[in-house]
Protein backbone atom coordinates (compact mmCIF):
# COMPACT_ATOMS: atom_id res chain seq x y z
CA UNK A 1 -9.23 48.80 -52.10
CA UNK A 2 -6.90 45.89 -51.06
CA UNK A 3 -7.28 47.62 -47.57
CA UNK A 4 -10.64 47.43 -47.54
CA UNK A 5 -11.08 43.81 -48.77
CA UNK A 6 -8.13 42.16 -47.11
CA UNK A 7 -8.70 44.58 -43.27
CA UNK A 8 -11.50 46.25 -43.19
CA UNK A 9 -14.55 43.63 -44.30
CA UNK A 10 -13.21 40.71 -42.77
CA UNK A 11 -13.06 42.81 -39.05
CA UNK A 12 -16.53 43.80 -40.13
CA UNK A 13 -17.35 40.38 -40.32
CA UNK A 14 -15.61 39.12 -37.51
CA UNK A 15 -17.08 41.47 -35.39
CA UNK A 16 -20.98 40.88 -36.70
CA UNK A 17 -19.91 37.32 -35.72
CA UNK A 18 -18.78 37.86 -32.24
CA UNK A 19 -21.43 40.32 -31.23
CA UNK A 20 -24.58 38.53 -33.28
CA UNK A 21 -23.95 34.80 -33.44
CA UNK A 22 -21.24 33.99 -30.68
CA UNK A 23 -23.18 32.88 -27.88
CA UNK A 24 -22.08 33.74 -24.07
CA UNK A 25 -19.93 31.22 -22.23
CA UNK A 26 -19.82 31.62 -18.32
CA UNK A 27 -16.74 29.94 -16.71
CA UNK A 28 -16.45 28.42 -13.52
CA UNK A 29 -13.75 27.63 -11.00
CA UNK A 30 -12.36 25.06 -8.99
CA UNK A 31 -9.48 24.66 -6.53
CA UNK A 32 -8.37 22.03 -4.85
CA UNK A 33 -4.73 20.46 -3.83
CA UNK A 34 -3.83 16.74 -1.81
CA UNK A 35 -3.39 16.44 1.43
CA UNK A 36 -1.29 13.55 3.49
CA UNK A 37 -1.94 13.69 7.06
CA UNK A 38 -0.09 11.70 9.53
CA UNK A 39 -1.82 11.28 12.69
CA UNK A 40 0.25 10.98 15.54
CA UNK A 41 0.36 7.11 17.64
CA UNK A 42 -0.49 6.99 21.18
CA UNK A 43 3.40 6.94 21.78
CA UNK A 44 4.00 10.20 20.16
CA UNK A 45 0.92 11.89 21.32
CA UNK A 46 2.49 11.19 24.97
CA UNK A 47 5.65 12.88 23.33
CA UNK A 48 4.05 15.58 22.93
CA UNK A 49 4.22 15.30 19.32
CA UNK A 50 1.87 16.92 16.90
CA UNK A 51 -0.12 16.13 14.13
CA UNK A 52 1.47 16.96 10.36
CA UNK A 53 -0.27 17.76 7.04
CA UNK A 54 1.60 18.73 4.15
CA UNK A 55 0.82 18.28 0.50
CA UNK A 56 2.06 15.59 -1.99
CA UNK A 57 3.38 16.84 -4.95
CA UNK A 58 3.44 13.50 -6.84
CA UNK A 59 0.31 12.43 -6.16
CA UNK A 60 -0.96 16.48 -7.22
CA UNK A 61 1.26 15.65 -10.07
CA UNK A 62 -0.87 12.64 -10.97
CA UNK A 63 -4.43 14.60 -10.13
CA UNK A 64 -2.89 17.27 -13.06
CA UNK A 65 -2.82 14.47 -15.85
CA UNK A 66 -5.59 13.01 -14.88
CA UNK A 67 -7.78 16.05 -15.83
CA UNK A 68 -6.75 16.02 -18.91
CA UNK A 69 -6.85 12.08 -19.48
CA UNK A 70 -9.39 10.81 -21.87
CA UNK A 71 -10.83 8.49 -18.88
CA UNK A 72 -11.93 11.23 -16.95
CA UNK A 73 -13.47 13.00 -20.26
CA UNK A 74 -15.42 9.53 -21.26
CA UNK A 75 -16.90 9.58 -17.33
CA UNK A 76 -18.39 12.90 -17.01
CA UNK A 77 -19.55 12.56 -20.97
CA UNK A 78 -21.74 9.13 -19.76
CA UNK A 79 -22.91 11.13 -16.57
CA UNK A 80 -23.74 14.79 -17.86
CA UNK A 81 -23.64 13.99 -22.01
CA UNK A 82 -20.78 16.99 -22.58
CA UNK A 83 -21.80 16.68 -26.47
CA UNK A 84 -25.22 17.48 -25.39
CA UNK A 85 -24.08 20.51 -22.94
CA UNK A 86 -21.20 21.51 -25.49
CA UNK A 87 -23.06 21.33 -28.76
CA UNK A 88 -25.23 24.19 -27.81
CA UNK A 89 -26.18 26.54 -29.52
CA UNK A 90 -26.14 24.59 -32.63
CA UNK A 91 -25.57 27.67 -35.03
CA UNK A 92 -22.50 28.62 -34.12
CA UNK A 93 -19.87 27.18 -36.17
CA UNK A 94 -16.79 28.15 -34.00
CA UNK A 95 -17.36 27.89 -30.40
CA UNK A 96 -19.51 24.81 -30.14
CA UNK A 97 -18.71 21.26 -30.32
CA UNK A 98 -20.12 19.30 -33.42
CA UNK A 99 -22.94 16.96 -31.98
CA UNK A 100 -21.48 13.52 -33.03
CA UNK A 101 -17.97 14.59 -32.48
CA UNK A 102 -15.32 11.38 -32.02
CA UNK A 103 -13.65 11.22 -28.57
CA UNK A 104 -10.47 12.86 -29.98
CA UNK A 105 -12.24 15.87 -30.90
CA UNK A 106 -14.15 15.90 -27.21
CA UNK A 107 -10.90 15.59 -25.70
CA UNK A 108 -9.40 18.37 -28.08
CA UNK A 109 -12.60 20.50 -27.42
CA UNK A 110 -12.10 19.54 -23.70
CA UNK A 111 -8.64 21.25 -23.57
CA UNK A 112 -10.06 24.88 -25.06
CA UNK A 113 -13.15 24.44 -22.91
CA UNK A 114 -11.60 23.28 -19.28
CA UNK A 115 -7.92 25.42 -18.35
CA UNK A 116 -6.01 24.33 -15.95
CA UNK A 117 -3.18 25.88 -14.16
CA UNK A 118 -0.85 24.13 -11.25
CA UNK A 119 1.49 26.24 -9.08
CA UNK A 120 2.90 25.21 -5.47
CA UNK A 121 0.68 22.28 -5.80
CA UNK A 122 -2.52 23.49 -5.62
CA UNK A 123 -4.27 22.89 -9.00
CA UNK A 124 -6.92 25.40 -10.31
CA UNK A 125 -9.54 24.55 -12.83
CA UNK A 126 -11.59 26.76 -14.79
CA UNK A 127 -14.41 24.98 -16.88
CA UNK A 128 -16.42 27.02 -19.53
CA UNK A 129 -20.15 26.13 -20.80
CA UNK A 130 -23.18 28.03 -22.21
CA UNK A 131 -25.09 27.95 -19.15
CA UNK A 132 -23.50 28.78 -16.00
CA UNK A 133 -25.66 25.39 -14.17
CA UNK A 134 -23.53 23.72 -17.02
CA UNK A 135 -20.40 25.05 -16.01
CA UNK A 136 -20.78 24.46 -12.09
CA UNK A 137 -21.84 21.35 -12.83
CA UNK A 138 -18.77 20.22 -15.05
CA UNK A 139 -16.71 21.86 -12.34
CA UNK A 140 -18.50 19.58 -9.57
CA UNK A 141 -17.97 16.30 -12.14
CA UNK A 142 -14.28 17.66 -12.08
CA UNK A 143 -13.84 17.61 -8.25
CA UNK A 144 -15.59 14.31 -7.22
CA UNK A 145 -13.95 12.39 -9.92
CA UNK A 146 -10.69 13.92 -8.70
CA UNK A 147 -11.36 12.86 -4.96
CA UNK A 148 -12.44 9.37 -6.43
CA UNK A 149 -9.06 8.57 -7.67
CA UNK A 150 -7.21 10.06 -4.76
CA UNK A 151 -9.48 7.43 -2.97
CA UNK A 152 -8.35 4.71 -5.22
CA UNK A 153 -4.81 5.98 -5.05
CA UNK A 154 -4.64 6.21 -1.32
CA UNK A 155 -6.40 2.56 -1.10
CA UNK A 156 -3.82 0.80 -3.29
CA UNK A 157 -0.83 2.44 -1.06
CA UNK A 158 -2.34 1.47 2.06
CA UNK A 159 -2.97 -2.19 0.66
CA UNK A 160 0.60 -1.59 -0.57
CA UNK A 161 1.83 -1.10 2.70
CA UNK A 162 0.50 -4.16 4.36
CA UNK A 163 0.45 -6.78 1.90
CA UNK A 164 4.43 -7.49 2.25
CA UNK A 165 3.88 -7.97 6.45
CA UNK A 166 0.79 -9.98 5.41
CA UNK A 167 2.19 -12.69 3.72
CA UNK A 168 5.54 -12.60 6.57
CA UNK A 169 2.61 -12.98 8.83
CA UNK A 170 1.53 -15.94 6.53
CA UNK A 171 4.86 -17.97 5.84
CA UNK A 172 5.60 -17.36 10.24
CA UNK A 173 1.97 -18.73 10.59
CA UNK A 174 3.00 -21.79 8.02
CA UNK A 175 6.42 -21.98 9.64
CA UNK A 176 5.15 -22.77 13.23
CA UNK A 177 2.17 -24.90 12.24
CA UNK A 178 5.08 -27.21 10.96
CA UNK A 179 7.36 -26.93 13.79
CA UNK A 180 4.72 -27.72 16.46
CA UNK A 181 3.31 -30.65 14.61
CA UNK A 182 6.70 -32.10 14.58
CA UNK A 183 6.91 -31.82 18.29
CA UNK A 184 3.48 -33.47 17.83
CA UNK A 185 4.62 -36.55 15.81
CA UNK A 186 7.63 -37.24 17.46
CA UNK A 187 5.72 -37.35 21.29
CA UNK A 188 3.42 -39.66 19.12
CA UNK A 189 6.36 -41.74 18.33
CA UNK A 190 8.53 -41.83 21.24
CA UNK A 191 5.15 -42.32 23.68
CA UNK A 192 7.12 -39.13 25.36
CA UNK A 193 5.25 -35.68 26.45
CA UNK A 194 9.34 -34.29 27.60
CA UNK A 195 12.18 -36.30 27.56
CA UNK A 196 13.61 -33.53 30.05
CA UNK A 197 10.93 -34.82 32.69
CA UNK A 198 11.58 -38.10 32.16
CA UNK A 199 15.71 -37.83 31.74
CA UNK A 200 15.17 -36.29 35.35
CA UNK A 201 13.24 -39.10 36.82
CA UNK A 202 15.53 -41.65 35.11
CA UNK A 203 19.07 -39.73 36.91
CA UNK A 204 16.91 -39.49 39.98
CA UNK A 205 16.56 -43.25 39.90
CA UNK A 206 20.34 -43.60 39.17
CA UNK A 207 21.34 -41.78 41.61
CA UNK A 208 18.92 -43.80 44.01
CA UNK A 209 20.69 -46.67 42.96
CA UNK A 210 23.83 -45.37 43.46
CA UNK A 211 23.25 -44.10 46.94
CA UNK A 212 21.64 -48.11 47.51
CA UNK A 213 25.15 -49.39 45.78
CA UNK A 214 27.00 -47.83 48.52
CA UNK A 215 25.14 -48.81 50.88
CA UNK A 216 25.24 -52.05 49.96
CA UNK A 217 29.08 -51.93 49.77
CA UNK A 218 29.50 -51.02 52.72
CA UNK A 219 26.95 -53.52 54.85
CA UNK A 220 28.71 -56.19 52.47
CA UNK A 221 32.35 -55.60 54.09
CA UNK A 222 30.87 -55.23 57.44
CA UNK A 223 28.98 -58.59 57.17
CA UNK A 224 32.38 -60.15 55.59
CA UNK A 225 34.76 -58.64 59.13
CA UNK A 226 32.15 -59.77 60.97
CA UNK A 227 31.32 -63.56 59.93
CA UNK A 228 32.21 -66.33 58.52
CA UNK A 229 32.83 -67.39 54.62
CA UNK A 230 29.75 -69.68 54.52
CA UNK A 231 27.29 -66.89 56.41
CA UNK A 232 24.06 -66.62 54.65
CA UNK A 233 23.36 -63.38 54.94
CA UNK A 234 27.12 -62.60 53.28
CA UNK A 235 25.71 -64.56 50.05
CA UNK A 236 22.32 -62.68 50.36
CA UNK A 237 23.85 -59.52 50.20
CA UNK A 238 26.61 -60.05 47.37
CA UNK A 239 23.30 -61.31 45.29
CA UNK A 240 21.72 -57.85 46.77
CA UNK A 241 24.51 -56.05 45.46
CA UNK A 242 24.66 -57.86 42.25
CA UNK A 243 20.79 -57.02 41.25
CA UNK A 244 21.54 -53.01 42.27
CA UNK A 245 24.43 -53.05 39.64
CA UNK A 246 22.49 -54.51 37.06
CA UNK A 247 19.76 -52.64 37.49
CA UNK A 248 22.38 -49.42 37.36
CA UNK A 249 23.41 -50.56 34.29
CA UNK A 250 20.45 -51.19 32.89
CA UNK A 251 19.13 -47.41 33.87
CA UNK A 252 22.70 -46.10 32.44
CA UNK A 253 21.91 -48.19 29.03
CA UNK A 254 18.72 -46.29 29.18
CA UNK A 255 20.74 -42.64 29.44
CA UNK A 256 23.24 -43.38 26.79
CA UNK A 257 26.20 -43.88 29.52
CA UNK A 258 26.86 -47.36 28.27
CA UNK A 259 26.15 -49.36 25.63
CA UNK A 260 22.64 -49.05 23.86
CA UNK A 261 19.23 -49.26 24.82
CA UNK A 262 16.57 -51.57 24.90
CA UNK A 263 15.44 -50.94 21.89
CA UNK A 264 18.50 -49.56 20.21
CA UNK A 265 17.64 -45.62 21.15
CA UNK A 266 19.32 -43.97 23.97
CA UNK A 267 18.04 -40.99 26.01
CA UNK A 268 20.77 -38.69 24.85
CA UNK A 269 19.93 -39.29 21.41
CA UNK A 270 16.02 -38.55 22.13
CA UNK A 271 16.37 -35.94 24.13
CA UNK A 272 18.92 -34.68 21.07
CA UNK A 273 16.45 -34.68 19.07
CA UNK A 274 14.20 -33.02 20.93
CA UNK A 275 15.85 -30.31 21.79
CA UNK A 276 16.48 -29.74 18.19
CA UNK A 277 12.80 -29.54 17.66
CA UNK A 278 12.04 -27.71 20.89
CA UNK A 279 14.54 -25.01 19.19
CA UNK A 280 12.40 -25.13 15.79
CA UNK A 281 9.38 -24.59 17.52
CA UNK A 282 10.89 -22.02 19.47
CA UNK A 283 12.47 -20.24 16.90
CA UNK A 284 8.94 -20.16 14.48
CA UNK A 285 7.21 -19.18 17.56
CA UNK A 286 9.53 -15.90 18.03
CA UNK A 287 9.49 -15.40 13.88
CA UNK A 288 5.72 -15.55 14.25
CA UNK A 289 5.45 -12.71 16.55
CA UNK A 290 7.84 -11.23 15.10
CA UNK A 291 5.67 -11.04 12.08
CA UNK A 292 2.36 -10.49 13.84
CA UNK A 293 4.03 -7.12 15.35
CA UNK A 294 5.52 -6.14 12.00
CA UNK A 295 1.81 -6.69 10.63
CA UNK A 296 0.03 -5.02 13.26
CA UNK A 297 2.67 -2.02 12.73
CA UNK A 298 1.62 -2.00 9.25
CA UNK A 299 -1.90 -1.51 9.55
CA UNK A 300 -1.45 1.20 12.23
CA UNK A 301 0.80 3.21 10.05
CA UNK A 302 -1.47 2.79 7.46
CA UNK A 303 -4.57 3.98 9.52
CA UNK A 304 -2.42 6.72 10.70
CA UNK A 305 -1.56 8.03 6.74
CA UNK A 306 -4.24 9.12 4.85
CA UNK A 307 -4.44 11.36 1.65
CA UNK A 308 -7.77 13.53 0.64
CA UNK A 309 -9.07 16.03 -1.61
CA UNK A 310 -8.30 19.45 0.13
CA UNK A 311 -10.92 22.00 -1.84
CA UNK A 312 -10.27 25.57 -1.13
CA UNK A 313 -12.44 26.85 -3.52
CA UNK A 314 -15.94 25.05 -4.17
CA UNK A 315 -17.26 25.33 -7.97
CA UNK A 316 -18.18 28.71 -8.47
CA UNK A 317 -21.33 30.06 -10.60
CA UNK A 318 -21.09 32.42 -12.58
CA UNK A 319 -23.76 35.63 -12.83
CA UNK A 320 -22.49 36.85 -16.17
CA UNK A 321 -20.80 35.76 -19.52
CA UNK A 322 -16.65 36.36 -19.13
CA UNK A 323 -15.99 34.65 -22.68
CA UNK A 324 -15.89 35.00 -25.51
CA UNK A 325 -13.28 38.14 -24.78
CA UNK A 326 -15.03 39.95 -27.84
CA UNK A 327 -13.20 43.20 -28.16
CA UNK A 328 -10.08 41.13 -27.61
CA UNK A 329 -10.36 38.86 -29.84
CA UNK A 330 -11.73 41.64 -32.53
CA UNK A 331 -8.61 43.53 -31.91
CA UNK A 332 -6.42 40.37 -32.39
CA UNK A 333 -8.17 39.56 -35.55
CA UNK A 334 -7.47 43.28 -36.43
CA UNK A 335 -4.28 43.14 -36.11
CA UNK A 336 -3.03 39.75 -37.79
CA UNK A 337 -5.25 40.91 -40.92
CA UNK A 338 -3.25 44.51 -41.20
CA UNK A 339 -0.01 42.77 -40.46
CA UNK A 340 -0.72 40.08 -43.26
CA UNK A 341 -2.25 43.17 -45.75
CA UNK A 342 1.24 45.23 -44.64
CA UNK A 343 3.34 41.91 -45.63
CA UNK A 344 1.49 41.01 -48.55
CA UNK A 345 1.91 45.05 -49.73
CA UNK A 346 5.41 45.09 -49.28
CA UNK A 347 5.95 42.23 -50.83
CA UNK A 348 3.84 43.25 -54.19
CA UNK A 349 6.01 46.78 -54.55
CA UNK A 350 9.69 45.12 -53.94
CA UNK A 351 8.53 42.73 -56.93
CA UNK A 352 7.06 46.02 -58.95
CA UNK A 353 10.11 47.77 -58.30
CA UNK A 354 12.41 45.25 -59.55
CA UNK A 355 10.95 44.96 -62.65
């Protein structure tokens, strides 16, 4: 009798339930994996260099929680209402999901309804529904919400990638803005477009007056051999001589050779600081393309990377009902009752036999 009641009926039972009221659930599959492809560069292509595409595990890593994530549940249930596709047929008290079930018991539901399996990074999905349009189509949901956030993943490295040589680019831009308007403000300043232009002109004019000094010299000591004190042209040409000197002096004042200038700046000191500035312009123009190569580098590599949604298997449909496994899960059922009955027997004689 104990048999009967504790085995036999509820197997009955289970078995009027999975053959009567279970409905059919058709599954269907997806498989897909991530791809990074990088595309050879002019320079390798004339290397002779091939393109290679090989699969990221992290980012596959990633795709695998994301299926299970409640964001990616709350998504497809706004675009395909899974309560609505889930909660059918509304007899069965087992298989189906209640119709105002909470997100935490969609996302529990989610995890009997939708198996996954990962091996050698290629993720397979199966997803299970009542109608076999409503499992292809939760299988579709599945894969473009999957290539959506490889998308958004792939976006954020490029942007990644390029955003440290974008603001280089930015502070080299700043950098030589700066250095050339200080070239700017001090020719503005000093009325001077290059002091070396006009240091040249001002030693070609010394050395003019140089070359006219010895000239002068030397006519002088002729004219002094050759006449006497009180000559005129002897006093002409000491006052000649006189007038080149200061003049010499004055131009060497001008270079820094002697004394100050005119206005208390020599040419060494402008020309100084010009050169200083020249080199600060110089140096911000080299840093600047420096940065605009680094930049440009950037954004080629970037181009040249790129990770996608590699299908090799589209959503399937299914043609007939694979679940619920009903002699299966009869013969499980079976068998935990007997084992429990055998247990519970055993147990009742060891106490009947002690007393």
């Amino acid at each position: 009798m104990s048999f009967l009641l504790a085995v036999l009926l509820p197997s009955v039972l289970t078995a009027l339930y999975l053959w009567i009221i279970a409905e059919d659930q058709f599954a269907s599959k997806v498989g897909f994996t991530v791809r990074q492809e990088d595309a050879a560069s002019a320079v390798e292509l004339l290397g002779g260099l091939s393109n290679l595409s090989s699969s990221s595990s992290s980012d596959t890593d990633i795709l695998y929680e994301f299926i299970q994530s409640q964001k990616l549940v709350s998504e497809i249930d706004d675009d395909i209402d899974l309560h609505e596709v889930w909660s059918r047929p509304y007899w069965d008290p087992v298989f189906n999901l209640k119709k105002n079930a909470s997100i935490e018991e969609l996302i529990s539901y989610w995890e009997d309804m939708v198996r996954i399996s990962y091996s050698a990074g290629l993720i397979e999905v199966e997803v299970r529904a009542f109608a076999a349009e409503d499992a292809t189509l939760i299988a579709k949901a599945i894969l473009d919400k999957s290539a959506d956030i490889i998308n958004e993943l792939s976006a954020v490295a490029r942007e990644d990638a390029i955003s440290y040589s974008r603001a280089e680019l930015g502070e080299a831009v700043e950098r030589l803005k700066e250095a050339r308007e200080m070239v700017t403000r001090f020719r503005n300043e000093k009325q001077i477009i290059d002091p070396q232009v006009d240091i040249q002109s001002q030693a070609g004019l010394l050395g003019n007056l140089q070359a006219q000094e010895a000239e002068q010299i030397i006519e002088l000591d002729l004219l002094e051999e050759s006449s006497r004190d009180n000559d005129p042209r002897v006093s002409q040409a000491k006052r000649r001589l006189e007038v080149i000197r200061s003049r010499i002096s004055a131009e060497r004042q001008k270079l820094g050779f002697e004394g100050t200038g005119a206005r208390g700046e020599v040419f060494a000191d402008i020309v100084g600081e010009y050169e200083r500035l020249a080199v600060d312009r110089e140096f911000a123009e080299q840093a600047y393309l420096s940065a605009l190569a680094s930049y440009d580098a950037a954004l080629a590599d970037a181009k040249r990377k790129s990770r996608y949604l590699a299908a090799y298997m589209q959503p399937t449909k299914a043609e007939t009902p694979q679940y619920p496994q009903r002699t299966t899960l009869l013969m499980i059922s079976a068998i935990f009752l007997f084992l429990m009955w055998a247990t519970g027997i055993l147990i009742f004689y060891s106490i009947k036999d002690r007393r």
